[in-house]
N, C-alpha and C. Protein backbone atom coordinates (compact mmCIF):
# COMPACT_ATOMS: atom_id res chain seq x y z
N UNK A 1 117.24 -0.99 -2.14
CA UNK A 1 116.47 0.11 -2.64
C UNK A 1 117.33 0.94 -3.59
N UNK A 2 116.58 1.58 -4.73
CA UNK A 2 117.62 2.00 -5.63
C UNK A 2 117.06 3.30 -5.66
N UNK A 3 118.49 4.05 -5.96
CA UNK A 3 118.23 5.52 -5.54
C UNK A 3 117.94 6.59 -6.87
N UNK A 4 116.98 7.42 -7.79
CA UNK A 4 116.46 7.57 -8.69
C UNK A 4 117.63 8.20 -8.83
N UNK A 5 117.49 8.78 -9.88
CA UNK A 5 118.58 9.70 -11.23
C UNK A 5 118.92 11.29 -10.22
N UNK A 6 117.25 11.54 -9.85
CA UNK A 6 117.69 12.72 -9.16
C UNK A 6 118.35 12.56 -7.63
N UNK A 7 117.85 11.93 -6.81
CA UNK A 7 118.89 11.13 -5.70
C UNK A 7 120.04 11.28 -5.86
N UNK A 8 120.41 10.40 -7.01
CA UNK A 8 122.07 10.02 -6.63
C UNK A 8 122.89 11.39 -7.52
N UNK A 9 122.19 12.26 -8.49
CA UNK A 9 122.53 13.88 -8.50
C UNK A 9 123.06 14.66 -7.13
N UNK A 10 121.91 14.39 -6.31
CA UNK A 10 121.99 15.41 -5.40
C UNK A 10 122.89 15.03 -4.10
N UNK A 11 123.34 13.72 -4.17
CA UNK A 11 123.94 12.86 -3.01
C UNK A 11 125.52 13.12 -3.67
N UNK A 12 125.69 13.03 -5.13
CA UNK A 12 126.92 13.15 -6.07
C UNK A 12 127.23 14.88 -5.28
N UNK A 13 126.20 15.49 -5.41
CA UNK A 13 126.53 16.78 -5.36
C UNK A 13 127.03 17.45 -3.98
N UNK A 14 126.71 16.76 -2.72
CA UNK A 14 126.51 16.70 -1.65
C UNK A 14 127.81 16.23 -1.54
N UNK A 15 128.49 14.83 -1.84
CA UNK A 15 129.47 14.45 -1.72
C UNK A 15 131.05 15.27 -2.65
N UNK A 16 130.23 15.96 -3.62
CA UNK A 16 131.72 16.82 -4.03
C UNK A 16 131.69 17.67 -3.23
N UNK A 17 130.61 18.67 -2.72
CA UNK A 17 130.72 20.38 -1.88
C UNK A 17 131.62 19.65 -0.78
N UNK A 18 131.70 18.28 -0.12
CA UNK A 18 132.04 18.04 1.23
C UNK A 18 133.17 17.67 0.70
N UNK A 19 134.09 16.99 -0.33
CA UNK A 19 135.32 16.85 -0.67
C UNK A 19 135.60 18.16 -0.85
N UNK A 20 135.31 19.38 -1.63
CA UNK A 20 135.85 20.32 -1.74
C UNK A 20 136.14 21.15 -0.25
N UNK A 21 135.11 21.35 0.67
CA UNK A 21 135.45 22.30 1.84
C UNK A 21 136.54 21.06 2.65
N UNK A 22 136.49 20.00 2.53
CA UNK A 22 137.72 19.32 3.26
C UNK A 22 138.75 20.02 2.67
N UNK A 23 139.04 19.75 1.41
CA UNK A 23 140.27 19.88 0.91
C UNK A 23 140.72 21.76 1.03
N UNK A 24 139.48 21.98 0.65
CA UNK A 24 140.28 23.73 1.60
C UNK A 24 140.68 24.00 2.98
N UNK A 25 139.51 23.00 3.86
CA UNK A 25 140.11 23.05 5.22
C UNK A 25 141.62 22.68 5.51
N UNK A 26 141.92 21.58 4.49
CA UNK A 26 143.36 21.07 4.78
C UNK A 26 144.30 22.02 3.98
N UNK A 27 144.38 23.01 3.35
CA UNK A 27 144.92 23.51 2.54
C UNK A 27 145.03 24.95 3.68
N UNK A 28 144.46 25.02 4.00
CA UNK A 28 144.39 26.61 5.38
C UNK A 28 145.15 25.74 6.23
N UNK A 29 145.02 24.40 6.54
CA UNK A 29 145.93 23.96 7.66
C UNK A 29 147.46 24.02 7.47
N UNK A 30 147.50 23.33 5.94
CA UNK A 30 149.20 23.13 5.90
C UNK A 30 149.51 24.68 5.52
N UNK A 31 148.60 25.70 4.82
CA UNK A 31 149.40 26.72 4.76
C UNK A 31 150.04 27.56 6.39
N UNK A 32 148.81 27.52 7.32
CA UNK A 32 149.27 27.85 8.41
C UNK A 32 150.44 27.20 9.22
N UNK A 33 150.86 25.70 9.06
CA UNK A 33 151.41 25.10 9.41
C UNK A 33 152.63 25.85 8.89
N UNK A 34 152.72 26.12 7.45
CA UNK A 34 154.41 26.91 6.86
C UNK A 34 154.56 28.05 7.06
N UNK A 35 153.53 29.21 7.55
CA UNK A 35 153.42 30.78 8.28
C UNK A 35 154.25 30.11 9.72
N UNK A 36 153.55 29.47 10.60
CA UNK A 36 154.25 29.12 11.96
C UNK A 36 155.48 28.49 11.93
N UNK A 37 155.36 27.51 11.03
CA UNK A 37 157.22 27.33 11.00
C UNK A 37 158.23 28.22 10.47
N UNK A 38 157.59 29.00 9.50
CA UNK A 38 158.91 30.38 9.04
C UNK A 38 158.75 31.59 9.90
N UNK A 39 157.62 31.84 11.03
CA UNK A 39 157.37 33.10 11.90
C UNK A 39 158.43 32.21 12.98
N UNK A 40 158.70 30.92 13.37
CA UNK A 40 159.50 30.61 14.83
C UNK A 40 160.91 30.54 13.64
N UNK A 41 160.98 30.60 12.74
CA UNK A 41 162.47 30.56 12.29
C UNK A 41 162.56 32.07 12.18
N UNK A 42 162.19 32.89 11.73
CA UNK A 42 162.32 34.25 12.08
C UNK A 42 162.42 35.24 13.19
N UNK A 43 161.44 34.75 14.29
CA UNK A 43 161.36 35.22 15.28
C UNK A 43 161.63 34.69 16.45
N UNK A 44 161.44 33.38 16.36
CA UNK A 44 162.35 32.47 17.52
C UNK A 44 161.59 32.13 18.06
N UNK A 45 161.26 31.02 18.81
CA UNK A 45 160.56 29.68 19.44
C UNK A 45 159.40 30.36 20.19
N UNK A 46 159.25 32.07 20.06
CA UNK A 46 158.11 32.78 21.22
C UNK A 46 157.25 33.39 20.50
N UNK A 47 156.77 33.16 19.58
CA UNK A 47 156.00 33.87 18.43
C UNK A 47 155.07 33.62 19.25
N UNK A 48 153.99 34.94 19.33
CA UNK A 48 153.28 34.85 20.04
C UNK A 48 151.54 34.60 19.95
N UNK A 49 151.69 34.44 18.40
CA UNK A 49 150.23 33.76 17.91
C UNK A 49 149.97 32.80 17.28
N UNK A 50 151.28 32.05 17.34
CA UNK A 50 151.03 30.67 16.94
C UNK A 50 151.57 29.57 17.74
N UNK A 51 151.90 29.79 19.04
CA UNK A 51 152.35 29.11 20.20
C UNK A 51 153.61 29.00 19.94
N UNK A 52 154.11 27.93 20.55
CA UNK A 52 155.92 28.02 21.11
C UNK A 52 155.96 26.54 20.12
N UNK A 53 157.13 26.19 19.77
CA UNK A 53 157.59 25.80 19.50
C UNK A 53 157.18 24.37 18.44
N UNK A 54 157.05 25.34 17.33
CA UNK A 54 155.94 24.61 16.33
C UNK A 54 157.01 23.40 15.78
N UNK A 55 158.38 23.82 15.13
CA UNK A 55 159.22 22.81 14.86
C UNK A 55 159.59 21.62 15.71
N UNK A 56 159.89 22.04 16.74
CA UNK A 56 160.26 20.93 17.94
C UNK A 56 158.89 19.99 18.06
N UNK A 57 157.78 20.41 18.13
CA UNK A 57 156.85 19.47 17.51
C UNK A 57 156.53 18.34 16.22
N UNK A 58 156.82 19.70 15.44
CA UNK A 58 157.03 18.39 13.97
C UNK A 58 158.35 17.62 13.75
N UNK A 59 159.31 17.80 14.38
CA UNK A 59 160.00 16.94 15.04
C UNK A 59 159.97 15.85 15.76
N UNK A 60 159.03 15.86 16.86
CA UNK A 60 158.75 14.88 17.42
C UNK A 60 157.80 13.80 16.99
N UNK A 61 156.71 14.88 16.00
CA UNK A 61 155.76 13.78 15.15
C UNK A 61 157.06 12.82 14.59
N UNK A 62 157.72 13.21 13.50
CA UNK A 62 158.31 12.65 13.04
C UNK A 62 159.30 11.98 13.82
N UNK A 63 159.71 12.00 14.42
CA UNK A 63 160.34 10.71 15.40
C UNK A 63 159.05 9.82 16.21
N UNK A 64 157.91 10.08 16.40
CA UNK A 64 157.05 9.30 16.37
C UNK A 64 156.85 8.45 15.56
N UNK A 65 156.61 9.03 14.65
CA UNK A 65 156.56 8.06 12.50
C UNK A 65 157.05 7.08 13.01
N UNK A 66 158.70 7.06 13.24
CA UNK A 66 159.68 6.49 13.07
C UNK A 66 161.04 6.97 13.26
N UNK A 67 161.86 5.67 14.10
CA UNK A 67 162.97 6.30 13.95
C UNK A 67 164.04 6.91 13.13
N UNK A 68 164.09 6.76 12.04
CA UNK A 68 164.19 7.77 10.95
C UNK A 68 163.93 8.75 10.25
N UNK A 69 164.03 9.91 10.75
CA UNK A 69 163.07 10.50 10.72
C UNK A 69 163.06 11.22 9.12
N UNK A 70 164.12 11.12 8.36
CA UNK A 70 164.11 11.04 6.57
C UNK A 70 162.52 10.24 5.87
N UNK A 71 163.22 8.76 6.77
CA UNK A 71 162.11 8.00 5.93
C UNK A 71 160.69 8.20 6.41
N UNK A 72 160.74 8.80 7.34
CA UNK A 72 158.78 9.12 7.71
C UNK A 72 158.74 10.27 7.10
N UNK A 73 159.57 11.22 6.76
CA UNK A 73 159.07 12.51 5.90
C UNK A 73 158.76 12.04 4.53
N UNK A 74 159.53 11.07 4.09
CA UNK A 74 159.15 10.68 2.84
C UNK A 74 157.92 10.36 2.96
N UNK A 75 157.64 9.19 3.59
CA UNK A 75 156.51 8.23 3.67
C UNK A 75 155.06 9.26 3.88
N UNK A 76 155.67 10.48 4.84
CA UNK A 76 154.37 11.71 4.65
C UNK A 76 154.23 12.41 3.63
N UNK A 77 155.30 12.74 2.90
CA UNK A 77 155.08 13.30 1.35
C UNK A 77 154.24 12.28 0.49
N UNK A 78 154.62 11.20 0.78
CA UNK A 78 153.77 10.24 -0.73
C UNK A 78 152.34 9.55 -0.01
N UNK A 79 152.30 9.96 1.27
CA UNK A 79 151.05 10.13 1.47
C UNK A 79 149.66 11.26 0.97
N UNK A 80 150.15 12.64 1.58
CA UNK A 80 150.18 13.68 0.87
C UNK A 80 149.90 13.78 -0.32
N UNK A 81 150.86 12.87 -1.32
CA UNK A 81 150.85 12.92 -2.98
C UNK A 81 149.71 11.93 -3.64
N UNK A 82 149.63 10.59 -2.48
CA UNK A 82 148.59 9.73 -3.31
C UNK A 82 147.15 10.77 -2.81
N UNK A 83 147.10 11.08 -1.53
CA UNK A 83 145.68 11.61 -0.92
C UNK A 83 145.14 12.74 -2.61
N UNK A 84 146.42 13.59 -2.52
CA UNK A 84 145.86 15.15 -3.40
C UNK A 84 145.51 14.10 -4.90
N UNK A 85 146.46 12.95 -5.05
CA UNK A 85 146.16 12.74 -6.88
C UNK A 85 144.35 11.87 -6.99
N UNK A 86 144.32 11.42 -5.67
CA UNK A 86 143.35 10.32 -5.69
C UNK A 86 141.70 11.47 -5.15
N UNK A 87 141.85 12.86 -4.79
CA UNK A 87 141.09 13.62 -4.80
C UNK A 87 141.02 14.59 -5.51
């Protein structure tokens, strides 16, 4: 079945509003993500509105990645870099 001129307008249109509020949702995430890691480097592992110990976590992601934990930061940056160029 083929979808008319105005259809695939409004499905086009439907599908950018929902790429755009993703990409702000993820953009409030990683910014909060760098507020909580510079509030526990400032204030120390008890900050009290963004839980305990936000680094020692992304730490452990990243030794999850892999045991290297250089090369999984990389490998998350150029993830990161293809996701933002390819949206």
């Amino acid at each position: 079945m083929r979808l008319g001129i105005l259809e695939r307008k409004e499905m086009d249109s439907w599908i950018s509003k929902i790429k755009k509020y993703l990409n702000k949702f993820l953009e409030l995430g990683v910014l909060l993500l760098g507020v909580s890691v510079i509030a526990e480097i400032v204030f120390g592992p008890d900050v009290a509105f963004f839980g305990s110990q936000v680094t020692n976590n992304l730490i452990n992601l990243l030794n999850t990645l892999g045991e290297q934990g250089i090369a999984a930061l990389i490998i998350v940056f150029a993830i990161i870099f293809v996701y933002r160029k390819y949206l």
